[in-house]
C-alpha atoms as a PDB file:
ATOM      1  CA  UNK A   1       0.000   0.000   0.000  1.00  0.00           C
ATOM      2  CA  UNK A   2       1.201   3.207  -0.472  1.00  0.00           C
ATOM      3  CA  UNK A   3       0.283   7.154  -0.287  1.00  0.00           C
ATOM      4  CA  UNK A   4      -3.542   7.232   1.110  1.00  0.00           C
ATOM      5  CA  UNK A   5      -4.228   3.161   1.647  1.00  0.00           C
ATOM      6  CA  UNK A   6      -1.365   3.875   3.952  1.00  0.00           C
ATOM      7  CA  UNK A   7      -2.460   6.874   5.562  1.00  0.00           C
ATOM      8  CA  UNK A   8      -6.481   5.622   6.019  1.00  0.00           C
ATOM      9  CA  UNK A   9      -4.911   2.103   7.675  1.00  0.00           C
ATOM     10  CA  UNK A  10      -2.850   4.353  10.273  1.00  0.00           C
ATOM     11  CA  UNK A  11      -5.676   5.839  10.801  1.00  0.00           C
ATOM     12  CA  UNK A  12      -7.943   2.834  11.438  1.00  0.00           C
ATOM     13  CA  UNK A  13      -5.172   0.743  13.241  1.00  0.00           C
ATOM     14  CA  UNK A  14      -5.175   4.102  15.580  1.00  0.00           C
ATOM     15  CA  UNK A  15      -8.898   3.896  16.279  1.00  0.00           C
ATOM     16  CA  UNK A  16      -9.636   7.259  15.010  1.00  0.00           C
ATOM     17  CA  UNK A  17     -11.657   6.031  11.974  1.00  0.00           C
ATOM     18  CA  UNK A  18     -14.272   3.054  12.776  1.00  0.00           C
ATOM     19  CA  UNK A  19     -14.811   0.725   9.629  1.00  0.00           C
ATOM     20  CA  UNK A  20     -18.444  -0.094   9.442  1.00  0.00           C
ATOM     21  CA  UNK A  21     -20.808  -2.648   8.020  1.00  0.00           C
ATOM     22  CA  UNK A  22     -23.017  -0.977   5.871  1.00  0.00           C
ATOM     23  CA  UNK A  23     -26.512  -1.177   6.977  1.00  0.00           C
ATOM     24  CA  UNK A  24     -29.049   0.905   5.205  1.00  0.00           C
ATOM     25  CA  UNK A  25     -30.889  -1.109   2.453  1.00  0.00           C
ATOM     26  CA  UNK A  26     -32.561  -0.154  -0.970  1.00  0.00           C
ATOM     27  CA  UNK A  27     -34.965  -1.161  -3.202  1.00  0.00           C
ATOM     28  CA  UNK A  28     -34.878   0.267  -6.695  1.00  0.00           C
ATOM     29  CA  UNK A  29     -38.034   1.797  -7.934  1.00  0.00           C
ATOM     30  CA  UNK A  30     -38.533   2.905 -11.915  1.00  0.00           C
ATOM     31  CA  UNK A  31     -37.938   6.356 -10.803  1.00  0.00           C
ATOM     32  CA  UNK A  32     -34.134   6.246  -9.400  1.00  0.00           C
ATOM     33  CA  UNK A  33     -32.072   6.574 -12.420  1.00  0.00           C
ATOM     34  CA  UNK A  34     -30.409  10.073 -12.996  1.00  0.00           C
ATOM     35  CA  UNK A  35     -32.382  10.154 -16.141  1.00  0.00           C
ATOM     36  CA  UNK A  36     -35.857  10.621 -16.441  1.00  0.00           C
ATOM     37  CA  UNK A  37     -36.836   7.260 -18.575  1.00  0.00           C
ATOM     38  CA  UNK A  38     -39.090   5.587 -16.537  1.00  0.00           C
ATOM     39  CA  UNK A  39     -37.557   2.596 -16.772  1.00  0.00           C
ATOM     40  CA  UNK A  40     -34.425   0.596 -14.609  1.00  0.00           C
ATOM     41  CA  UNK A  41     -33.275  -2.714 -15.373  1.00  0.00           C
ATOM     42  CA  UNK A  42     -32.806  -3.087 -11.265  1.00  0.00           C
ATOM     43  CA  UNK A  43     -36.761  -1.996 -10.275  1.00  0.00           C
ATOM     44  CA  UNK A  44     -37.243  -4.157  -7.659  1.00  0.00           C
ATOM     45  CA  UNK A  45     -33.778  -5.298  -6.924  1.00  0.00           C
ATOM     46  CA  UNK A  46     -32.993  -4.570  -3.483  1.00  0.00           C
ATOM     47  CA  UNK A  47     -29.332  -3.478  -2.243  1.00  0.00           C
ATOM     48  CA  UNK A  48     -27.849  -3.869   1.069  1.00  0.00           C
ATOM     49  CA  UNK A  49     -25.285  -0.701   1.143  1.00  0.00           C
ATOM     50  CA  UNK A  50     -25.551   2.630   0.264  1.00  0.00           C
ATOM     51  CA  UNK A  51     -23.253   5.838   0.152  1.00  0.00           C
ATOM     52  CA  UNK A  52     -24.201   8.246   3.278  1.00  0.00           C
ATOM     53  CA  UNK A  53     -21.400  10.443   1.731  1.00  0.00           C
ATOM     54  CA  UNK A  54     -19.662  11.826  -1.438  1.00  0.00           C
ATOM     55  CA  UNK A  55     -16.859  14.142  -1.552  1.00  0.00           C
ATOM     56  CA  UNK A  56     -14.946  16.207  -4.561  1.00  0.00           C
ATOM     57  CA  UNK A  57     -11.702  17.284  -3.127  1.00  0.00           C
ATOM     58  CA  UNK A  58     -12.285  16.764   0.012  1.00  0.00           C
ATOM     59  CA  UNK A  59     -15.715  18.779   0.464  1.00  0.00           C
ATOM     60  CA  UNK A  60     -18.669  17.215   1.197  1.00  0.00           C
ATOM     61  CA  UNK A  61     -20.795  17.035  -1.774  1.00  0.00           C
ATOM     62  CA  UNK A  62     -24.093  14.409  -1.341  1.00  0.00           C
ATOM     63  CA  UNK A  63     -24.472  13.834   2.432  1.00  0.00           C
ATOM     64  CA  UNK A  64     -27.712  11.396   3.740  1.00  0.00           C
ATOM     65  CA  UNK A  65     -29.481  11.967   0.592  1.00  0.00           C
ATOM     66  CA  UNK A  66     -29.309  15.995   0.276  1.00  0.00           C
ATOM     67  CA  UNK A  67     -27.010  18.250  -1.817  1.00  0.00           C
ATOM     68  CA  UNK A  68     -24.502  20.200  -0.900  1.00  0.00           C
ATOM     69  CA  UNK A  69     -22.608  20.894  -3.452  1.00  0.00           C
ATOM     70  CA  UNK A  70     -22.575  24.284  -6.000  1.00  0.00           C
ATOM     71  CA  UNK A  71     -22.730  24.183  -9.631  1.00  0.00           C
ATOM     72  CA  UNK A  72     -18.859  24.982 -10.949  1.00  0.00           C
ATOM     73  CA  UNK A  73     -17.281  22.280  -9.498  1.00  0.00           C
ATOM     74  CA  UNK A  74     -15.415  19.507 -10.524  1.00  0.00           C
ATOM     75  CA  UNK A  75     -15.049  18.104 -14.166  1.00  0.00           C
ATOM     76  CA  UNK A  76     -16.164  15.949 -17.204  1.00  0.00           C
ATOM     77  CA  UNK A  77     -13.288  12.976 -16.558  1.00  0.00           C
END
């Protein structure tokens, strides 16, 4: 491992960040893709797991479900 695996084990061998079994489960619905098709090949499918957090850069972006973030930010990749 090197550069941030190293840095986030350090930090988890230290106690200061928990890992954690994801929890939270999901069931698709026909609604849930970003675009507005009305259809998903996963409605019905449920997921155990789900993000609680996105960053860019650092910042929160997406926390539990509501944005944060500003238009500007970030790029096409």
């Amino acid at each position: 491992m090197t550069g941030f695996a190293d840095d986030l084990a350090e930090l988890i061998r230290a106690g200061h960040v928990a890992p954690r079994v994801p929890a939270r489960s999901v069931t698709y619905g026909a609604d849930d893709l970003y675009g507005d098709v009305g259809y998903n090949p996963w409605d019905g499918y449920t997921v155990i797991g789900w993000p609680d957090l996105d960053l860019l850069m650092g910042q929160p972006r997406v926390q539990d479900g509501a944005c944060l973030g500003t238009t500007g930010k970030g790029g096409w990749i």
